[in-house]
Structures are given as C-alpha cells and as structure tokens.
PDB file of N, CA and C in Angstrom:
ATOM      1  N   UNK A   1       0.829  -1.188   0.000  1.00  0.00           N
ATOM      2  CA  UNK A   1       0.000   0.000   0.000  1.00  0.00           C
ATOM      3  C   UNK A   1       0.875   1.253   0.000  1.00  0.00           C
ATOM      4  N   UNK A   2       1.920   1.013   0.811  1.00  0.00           N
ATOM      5  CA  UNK A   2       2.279   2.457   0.998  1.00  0.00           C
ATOM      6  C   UNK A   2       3.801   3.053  -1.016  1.00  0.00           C
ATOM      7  N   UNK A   3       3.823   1.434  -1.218  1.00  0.00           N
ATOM      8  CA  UNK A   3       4.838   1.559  -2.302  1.00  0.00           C
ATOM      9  C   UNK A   3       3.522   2.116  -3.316  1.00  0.00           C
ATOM     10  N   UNK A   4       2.263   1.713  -3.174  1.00  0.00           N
ATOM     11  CA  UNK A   4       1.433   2.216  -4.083  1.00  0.00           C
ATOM     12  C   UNK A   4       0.843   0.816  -5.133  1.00  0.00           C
ATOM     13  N   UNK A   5       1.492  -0.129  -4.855  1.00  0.00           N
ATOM     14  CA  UNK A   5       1.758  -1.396  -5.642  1.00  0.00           C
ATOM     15  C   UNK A   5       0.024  -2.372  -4.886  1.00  0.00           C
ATOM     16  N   UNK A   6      -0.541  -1.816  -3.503  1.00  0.00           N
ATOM     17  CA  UNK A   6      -1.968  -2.737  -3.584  1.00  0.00           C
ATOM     18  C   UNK A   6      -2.886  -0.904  -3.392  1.00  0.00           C
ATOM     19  N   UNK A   7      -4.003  -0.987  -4.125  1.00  0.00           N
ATOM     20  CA  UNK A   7      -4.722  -0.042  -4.018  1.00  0.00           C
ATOM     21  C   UNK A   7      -5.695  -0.509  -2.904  1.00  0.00           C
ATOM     22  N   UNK A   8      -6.201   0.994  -2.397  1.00  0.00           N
ATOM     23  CA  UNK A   8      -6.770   0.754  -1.107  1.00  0.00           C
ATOM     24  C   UNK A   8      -8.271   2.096  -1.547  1.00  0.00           C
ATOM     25  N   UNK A   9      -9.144   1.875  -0.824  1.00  0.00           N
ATOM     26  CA  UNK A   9     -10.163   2.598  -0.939  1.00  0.00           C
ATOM     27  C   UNK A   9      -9.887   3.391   0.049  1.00  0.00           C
ATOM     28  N   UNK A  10      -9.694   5.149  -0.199  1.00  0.00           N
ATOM     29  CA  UNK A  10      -9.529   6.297   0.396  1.00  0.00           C
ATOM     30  C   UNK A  10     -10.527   6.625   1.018  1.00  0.00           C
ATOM     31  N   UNK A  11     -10.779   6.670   2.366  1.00  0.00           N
ATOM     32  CA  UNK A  11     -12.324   7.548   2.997  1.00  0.00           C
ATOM     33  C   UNK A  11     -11.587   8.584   4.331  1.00  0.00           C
ATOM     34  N   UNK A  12     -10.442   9.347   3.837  1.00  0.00           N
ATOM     35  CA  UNK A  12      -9.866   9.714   4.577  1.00  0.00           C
ATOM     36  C   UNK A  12     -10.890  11.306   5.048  1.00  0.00           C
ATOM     37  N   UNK A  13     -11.550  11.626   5.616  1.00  0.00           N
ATOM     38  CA  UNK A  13     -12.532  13.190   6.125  1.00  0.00           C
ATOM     39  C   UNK A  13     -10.676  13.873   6.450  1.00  0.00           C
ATOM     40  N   UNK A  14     -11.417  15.248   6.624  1.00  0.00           N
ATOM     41  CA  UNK A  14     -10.445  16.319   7.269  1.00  0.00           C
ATOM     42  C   UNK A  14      -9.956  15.682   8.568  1.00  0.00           C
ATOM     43  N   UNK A  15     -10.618  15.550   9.561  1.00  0.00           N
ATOM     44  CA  UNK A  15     -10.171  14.994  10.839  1.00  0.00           C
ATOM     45  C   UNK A  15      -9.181  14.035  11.109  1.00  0.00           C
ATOM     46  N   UNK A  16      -9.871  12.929  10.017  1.00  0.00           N
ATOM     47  CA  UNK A  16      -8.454  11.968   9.333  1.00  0.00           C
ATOM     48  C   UNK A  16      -7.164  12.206   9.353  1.00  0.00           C
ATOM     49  N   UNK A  17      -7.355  13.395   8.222  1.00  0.00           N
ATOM     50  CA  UNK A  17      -6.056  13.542   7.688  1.00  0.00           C
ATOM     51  C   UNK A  17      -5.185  14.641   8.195  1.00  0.00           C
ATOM     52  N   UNK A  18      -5.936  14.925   9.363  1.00  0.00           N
ATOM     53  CA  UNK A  18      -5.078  16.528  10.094  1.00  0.00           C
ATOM     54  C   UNK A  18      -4.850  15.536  11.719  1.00  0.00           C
ATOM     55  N   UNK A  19      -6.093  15.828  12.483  1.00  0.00           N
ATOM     56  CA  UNK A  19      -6.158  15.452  14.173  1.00  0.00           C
ATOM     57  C   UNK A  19      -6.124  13.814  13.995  1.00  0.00           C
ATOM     58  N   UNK A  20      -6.364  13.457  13.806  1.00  0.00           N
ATOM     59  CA  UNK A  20      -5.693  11.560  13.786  1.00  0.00           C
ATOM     60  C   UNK A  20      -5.095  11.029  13.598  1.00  0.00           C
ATOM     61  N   UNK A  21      -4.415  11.973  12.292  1.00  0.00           N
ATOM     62  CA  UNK A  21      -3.209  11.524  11.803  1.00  0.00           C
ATOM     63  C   UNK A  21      -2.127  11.739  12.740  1.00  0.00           C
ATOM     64  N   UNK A  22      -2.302  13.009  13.276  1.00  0.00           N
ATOM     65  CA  UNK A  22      -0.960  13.300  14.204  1.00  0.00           C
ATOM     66  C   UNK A  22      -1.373  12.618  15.547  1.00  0.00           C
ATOM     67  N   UNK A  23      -2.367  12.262  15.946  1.00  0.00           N
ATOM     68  CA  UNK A  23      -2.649  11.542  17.098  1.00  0.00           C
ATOM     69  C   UNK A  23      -1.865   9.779  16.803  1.00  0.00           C
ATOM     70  N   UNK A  24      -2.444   9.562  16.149  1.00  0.00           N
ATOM     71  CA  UNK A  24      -1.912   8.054  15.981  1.00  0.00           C
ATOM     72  C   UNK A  24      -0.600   7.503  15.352  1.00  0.00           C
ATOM     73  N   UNK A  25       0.469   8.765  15.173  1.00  0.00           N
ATOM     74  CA  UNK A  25       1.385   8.590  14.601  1.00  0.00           C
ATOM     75  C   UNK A  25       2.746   9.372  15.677  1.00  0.00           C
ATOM     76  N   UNK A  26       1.987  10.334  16.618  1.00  0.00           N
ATOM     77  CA  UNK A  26       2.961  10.819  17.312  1.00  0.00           C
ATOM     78  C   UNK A  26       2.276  11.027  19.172  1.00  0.00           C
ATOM     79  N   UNK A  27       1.483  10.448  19.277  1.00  0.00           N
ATOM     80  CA  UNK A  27       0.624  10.540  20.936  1.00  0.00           C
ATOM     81  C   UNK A  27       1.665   9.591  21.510  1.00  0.00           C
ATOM     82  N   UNK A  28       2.178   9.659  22.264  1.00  0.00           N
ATOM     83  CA  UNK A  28       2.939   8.498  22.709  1.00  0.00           C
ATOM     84  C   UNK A  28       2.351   7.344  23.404  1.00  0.00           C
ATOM     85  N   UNK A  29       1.323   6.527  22.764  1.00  0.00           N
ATOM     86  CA  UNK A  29       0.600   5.436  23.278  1.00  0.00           C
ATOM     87  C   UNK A  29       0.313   4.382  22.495  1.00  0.00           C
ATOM     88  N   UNK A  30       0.423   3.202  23.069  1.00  0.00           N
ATOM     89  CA  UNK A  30       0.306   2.202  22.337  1.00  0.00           C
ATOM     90  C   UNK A  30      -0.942   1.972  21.568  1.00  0.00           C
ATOM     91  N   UNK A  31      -0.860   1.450  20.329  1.00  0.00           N
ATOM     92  CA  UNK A  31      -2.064   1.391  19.677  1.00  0.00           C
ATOM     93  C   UNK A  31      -3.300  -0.143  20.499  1.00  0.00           C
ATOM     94  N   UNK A  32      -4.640   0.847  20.339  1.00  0.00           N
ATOM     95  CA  UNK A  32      -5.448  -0.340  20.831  1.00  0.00           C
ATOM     96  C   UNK A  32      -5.677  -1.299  20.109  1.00  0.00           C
ATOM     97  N   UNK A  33      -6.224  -2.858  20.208  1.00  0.00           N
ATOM     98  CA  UNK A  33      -6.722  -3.923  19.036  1.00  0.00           C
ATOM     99  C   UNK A  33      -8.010  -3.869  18.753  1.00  0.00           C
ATOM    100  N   UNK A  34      -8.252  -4.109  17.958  1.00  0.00           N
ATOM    101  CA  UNK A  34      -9.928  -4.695  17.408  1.00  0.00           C
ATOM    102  C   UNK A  34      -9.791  -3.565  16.468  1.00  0.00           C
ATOM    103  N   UNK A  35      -9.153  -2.387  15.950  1.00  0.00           N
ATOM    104  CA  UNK A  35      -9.555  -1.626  14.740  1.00  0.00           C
ATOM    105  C   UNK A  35      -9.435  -2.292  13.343  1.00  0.00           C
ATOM    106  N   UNK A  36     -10.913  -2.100  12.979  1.00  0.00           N
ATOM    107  CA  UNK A  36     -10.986  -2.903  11.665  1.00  0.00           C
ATOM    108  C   UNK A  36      -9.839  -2.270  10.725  1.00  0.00           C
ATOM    109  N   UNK A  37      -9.075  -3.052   9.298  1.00  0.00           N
ATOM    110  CA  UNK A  37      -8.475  -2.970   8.900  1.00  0.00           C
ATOM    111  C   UNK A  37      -9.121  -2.670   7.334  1.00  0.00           C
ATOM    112  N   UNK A  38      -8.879  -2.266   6.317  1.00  0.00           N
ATOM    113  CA  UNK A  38      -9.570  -1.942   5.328  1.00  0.00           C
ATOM    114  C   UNK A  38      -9.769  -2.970   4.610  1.00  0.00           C
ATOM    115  N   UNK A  39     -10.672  -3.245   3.742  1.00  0.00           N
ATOM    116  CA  UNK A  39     -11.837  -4.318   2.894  1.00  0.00           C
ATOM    117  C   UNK A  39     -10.534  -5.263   2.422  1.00  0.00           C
ATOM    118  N   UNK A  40      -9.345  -4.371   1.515  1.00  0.00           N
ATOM    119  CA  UNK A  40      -8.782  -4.712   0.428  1.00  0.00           C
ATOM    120  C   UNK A  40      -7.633  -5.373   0.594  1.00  0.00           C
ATOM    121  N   UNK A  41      -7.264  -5.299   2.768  1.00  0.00           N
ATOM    122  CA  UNK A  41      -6.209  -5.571   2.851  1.00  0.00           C
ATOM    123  C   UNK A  41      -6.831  -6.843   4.299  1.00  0.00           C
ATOM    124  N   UNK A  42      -7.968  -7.115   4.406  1.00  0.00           N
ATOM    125  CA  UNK A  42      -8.458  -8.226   5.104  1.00  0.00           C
ATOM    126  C   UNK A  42      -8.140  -9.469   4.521  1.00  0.00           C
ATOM    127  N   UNK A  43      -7.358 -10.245   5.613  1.00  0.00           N
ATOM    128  CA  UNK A  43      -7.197 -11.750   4.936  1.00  0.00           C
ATOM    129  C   UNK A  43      -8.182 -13.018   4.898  1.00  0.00           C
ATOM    130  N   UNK A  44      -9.399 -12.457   5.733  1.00  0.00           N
ATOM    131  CA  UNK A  44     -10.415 -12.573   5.416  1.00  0.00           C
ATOM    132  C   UNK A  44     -11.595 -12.369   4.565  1.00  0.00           C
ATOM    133  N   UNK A  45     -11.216 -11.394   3.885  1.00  0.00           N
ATOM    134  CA  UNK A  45     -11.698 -11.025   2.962  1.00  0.00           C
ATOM    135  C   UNK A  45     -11.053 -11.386   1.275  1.00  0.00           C
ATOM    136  N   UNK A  46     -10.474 -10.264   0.963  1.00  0.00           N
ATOM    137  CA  UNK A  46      -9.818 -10.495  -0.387  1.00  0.00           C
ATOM    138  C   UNK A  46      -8.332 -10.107  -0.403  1.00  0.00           C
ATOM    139  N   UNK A  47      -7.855  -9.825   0.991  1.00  0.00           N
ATOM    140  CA  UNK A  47      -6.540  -9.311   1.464  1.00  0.00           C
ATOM    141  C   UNK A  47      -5.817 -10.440   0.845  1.00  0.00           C
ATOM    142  N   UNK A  48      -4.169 -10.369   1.379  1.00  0.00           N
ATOM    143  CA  UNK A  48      -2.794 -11.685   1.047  1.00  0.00           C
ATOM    144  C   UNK A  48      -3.216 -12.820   1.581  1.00  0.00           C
ATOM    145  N   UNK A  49      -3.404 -14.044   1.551  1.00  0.00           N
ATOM    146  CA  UNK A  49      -3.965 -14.887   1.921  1.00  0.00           C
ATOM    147  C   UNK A  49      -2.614 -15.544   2.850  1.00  0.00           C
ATOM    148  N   UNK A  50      -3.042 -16.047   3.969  1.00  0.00           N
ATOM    149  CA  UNK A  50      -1.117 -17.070   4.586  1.00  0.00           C
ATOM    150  C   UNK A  50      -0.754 -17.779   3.950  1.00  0.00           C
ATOM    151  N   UNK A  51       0.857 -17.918   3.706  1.00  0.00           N
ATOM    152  CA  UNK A  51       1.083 -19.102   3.166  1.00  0.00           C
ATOM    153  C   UNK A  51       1.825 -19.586   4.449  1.00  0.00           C
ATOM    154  N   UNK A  52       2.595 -20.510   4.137  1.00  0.00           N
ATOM    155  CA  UNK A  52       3.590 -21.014   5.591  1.00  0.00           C
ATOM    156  C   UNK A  52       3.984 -19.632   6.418  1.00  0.00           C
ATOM    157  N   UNK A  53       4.128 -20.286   7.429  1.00  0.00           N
ATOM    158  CA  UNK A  53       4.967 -19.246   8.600  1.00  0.00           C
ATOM    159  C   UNK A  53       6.456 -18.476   8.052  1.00  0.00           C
ATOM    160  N   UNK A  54       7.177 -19.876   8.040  1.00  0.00           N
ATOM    161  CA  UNK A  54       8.400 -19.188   6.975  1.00  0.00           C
ATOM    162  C   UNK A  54       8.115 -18.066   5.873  1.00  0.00           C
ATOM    163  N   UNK A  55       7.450 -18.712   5.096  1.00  0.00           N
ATOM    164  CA  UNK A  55       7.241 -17.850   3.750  1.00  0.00           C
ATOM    165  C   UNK A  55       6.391 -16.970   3.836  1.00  0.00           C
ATOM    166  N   UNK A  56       5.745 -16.313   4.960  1.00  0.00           N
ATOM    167  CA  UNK A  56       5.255 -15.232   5.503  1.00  0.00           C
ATOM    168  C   UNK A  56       5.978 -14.328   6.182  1.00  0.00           C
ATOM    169  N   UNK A  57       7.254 -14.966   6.577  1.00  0.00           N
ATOM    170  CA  UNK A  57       7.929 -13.821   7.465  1.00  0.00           C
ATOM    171  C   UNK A  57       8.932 -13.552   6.387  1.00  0.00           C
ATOM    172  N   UNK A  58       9.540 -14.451   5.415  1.00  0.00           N
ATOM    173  CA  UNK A  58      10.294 -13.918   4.228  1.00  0.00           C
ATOM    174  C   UNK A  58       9.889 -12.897   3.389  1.00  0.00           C
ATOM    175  N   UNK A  59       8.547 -13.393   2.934  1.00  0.00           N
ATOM    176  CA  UNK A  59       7.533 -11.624   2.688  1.00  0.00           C
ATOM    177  C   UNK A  59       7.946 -10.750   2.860  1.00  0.00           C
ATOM    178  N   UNK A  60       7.619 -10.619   4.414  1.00  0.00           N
ATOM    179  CA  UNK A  60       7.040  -9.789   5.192  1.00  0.00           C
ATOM    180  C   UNK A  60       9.024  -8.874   5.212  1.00  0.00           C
ATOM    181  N   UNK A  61       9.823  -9.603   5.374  1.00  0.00           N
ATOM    182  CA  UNK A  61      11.159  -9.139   5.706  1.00  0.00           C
ATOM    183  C   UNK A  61      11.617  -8.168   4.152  1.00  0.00           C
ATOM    184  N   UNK A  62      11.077  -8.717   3.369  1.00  0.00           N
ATOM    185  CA  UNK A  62      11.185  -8.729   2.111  1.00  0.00           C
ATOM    186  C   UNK A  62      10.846  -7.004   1.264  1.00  0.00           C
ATOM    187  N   UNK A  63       9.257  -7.029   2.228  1.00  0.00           N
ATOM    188  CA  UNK A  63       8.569  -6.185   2.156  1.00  0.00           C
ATOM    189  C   UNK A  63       9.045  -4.707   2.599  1.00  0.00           C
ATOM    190  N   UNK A  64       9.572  -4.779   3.774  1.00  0.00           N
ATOM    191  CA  UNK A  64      10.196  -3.986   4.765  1.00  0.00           C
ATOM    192  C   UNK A  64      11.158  -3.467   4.079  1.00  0.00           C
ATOM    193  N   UNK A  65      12.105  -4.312   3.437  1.00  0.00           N
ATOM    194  CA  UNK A  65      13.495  -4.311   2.464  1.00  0.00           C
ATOM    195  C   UNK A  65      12.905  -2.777   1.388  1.00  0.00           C
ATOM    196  N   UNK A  66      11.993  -3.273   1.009  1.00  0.00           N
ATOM    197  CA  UNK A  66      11.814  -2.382  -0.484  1.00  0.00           C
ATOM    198  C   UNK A  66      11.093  -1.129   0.224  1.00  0.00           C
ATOM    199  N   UNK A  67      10.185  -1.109   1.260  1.00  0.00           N
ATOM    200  CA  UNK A  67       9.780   0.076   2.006  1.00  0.00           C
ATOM    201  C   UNK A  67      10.631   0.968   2.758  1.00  0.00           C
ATOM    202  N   UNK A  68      11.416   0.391   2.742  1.00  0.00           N
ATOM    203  CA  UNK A  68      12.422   1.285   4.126  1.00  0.00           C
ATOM    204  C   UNK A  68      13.936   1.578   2.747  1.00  0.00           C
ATOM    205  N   UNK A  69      13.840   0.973   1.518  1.00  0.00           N
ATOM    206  CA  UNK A  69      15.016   1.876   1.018  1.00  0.00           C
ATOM    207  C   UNK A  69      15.182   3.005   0.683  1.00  0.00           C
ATOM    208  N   UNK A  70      16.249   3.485   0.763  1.00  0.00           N
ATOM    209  CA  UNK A  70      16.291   5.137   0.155  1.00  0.00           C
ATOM    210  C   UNK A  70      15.761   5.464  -1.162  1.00  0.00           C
ATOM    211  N   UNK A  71      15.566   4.607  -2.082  1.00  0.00           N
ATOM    212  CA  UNK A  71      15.160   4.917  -3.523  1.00  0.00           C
ATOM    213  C   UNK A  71      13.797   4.594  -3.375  1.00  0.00           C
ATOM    214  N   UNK A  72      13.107   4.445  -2.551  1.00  0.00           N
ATOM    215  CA  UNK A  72      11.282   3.977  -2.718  1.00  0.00           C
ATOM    216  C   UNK A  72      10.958   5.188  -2.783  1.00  0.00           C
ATOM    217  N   UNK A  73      10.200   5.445  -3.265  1.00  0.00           N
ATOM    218  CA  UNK A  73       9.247   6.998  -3.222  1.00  0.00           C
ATOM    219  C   UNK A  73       8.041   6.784  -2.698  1.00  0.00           C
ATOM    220  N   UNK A  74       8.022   7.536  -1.207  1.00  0.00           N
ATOM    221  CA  UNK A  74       6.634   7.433  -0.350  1.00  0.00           C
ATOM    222  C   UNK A  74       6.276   8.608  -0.474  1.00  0.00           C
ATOM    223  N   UNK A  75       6.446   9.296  -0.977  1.00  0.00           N
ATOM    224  CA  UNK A  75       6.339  10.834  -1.003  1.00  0.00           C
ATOM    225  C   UNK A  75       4.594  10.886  -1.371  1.00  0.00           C
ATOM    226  N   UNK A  76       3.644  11.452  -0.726  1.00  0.00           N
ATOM    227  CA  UNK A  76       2.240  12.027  -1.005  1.00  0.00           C
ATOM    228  C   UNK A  76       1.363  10.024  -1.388  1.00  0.00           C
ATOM    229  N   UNK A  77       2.132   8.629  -1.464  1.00  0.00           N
ATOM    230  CA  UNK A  77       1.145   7.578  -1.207  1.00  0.00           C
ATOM    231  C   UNK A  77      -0.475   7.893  -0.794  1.00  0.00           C
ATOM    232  N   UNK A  78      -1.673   7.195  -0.660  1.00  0.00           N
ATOM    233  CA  UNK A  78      -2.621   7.690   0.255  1.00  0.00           C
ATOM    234  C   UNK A  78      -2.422   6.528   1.082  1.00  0.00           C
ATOM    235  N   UNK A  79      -2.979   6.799   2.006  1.00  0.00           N
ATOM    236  CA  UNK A  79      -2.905   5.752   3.645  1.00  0.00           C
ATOM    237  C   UNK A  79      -4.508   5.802   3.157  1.00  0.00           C
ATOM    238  N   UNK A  80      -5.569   4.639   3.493  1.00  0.00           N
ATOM    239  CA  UNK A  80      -7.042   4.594   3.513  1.00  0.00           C
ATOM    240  C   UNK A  80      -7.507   5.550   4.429  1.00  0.00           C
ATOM    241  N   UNK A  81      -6.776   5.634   5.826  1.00  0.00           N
ATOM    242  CA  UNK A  81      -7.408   6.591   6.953  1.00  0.00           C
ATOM    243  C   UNK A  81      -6.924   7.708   6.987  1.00  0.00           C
ATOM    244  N   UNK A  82      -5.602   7.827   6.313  1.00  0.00           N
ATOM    245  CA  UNK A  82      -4.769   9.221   6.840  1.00  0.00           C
ATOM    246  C   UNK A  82      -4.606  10.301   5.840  1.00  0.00           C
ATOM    247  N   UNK A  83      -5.284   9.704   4.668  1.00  0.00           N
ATOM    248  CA  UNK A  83      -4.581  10.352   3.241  1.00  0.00           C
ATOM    249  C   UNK A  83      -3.596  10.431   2.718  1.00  0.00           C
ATOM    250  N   UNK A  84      -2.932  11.541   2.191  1.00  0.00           N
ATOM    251  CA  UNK A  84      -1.775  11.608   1.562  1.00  0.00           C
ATOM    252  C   UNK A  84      -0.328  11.392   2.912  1.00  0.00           C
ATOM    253  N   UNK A  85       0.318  11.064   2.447  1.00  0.00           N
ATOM    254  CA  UNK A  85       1.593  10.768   3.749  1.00  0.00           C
ATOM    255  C   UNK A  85       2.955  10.865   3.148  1.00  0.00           C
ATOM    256  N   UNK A  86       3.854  12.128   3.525  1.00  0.00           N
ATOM    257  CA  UNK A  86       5.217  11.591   3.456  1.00  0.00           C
ATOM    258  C   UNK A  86       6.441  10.539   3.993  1.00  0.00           C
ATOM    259  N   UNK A  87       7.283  10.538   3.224  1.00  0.00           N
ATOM    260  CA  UNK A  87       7.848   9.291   3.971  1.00  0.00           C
ATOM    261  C   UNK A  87       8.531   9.608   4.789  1.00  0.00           C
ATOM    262  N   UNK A  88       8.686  10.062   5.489  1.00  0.00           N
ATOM    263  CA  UNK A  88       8.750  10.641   7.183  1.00  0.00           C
ATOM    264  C   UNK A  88       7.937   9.831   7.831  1.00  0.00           C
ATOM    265  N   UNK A  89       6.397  10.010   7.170  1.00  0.00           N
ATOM    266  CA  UNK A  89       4.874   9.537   8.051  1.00  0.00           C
ATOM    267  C   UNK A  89       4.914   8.081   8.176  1.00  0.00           C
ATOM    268  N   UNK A  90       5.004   7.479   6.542  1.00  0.00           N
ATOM    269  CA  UNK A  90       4.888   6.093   6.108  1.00  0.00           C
ATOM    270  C   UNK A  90       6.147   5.258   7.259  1.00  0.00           C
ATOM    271  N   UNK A  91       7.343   5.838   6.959  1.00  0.00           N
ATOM    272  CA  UNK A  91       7.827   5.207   8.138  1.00  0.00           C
ATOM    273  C   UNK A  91       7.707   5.329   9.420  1.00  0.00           C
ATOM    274  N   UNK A  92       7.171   6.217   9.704  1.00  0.00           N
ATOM    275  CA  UNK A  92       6.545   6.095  11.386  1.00  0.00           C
ATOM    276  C   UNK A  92       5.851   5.164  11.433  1.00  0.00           C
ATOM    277  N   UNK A  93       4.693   5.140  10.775  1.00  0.00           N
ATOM    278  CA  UNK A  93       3.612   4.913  10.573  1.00  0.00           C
ATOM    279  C   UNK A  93       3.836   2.923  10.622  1.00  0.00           C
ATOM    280  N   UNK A  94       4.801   2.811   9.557  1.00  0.00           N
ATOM    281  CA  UNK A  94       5.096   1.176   9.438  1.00  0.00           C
ATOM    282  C   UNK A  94       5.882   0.831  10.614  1.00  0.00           C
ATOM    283  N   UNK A  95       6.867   1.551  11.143  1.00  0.00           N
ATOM    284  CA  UNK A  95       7.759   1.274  12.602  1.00  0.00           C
ATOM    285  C   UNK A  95       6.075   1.107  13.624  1.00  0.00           C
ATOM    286  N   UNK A  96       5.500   1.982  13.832  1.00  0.00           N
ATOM    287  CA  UNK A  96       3.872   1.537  14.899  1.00  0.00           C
ATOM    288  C   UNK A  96       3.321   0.420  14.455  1.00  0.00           C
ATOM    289  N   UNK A  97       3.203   0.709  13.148  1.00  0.00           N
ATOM    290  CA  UNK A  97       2.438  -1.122  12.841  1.00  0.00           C
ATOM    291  C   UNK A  97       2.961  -2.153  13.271  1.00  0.00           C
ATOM    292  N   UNK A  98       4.207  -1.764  12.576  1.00  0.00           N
ATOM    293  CA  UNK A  98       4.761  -3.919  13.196  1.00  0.00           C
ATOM    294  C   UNK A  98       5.176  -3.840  14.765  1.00  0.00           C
ATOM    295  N   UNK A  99       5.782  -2.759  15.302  1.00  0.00           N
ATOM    296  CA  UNK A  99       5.535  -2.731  16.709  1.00  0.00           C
ATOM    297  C   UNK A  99       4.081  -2.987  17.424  1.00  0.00           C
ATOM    298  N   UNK A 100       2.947  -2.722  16.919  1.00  0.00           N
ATOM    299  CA  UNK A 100       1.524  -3.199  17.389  1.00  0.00           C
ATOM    300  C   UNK A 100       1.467  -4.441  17.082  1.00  0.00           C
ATOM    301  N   UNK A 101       1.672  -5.141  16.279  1.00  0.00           N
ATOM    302  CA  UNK A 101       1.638  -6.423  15.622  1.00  0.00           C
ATOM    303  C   UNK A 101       2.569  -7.628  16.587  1.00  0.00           C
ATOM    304  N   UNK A 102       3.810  -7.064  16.724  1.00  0.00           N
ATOM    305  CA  UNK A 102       4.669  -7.893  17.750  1.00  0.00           C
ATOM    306  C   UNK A 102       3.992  -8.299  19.147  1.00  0.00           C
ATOM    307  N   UNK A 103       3.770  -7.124  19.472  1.00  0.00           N
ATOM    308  CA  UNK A 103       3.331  -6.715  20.694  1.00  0.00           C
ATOM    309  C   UNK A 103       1.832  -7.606  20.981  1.00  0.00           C
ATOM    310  N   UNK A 104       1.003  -7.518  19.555  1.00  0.00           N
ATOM    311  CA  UNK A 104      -0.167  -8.939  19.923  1.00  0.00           C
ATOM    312  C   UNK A 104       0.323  -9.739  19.815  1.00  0.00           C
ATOM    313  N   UNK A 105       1.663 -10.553  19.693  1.00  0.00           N
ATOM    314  CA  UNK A 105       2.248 -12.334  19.375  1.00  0.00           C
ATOM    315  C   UNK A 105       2.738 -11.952  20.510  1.00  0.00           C
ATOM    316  N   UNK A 106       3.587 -10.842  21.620  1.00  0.00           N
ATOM    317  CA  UNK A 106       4.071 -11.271  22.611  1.00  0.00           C
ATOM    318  C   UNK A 106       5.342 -11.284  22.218  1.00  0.00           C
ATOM    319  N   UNK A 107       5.827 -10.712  21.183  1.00  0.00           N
ATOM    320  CA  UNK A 107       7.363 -10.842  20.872  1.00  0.00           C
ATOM    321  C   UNK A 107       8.160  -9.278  21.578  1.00  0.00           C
TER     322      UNK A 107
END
C-alpha cells in the first residue's frame, strides 16, 4: 500500500487527515486492538492470503526491504485513513504497525 503497488479505498474526512493523523502517529501510546483494517487488505476477505509461517515472514522481511530503502518513493502515497503521507509519516507509521503487531504475538 504504501509503495502504491496494492490499491486501497480512500475515505480519509479532514479529521483523518489533520487530528488523527498526528494523534496516531505521534501521541505516545500504544495502539489499541480490534480496529478494523480496510476491505482490500483483510485476509479474510480479499486481502494476502497465509502461506507457511516461513514464507510469511520472508515476505514480510522482504517487504520492509523495499519500504524502508532510500530509492522507494513514499512521497504524497494515500494511507485509507490518513490520506496523503510523506515518507517521514509512512515510516513512522510502518515502525507503529509492526511494533503493534509484535506486541499482539508477545514478541
């Protein structure tokens, strides 16, 4: 999403993209669970489906690789909730995710 490579349905309001954005990207608090995740990226739905454990975390490492290099252009991406985001944001933004994510396995 954030390379631009899975499209996501935008319903970002003003509030979104000004007071939430900076709340949930710089409040210093851990994110809560149960927030639904968008249609396109549910693996319940029509999201990445699992494959093995291994070959989910190779992905996933994989993924990180091409998001976090200096040549990716995150510059103005849309986030579904936040809108447009620089990559300043996108990497905050992905450093909170997988830190929320760990943090539900207990790692």
């Amino acid at each position: 999403m954030a390379t631009g490579e899975k499209q996501v349905r935008i319903g970002a309001g003003v509030f979104n993209r000004t007071v939430l954005k900076w709340l949930v990207l710089y409040l210093p608090v851990r994110w809560p669970g149960g927030i639904p995740t968008s249609p396109e990226l549910d693996q319940e739905r029509v999201g990445t489906k699992l494959g093995g454990f291994s070959a989910d975390v190779a992905q996933v490492e994989t993924l990180l690789d091409v998001v976090t290099a200096p040549s990716t252009n995150l510059d103005g991406t849309q986030h579904p909730m936040f809108g447009r985001m620089s990559r300043a944001e996108w990497l905050r933004w992905g450093y909170l995710h997988v830190d929320h994510h760990l943090r539900q396995f207990g790692a």
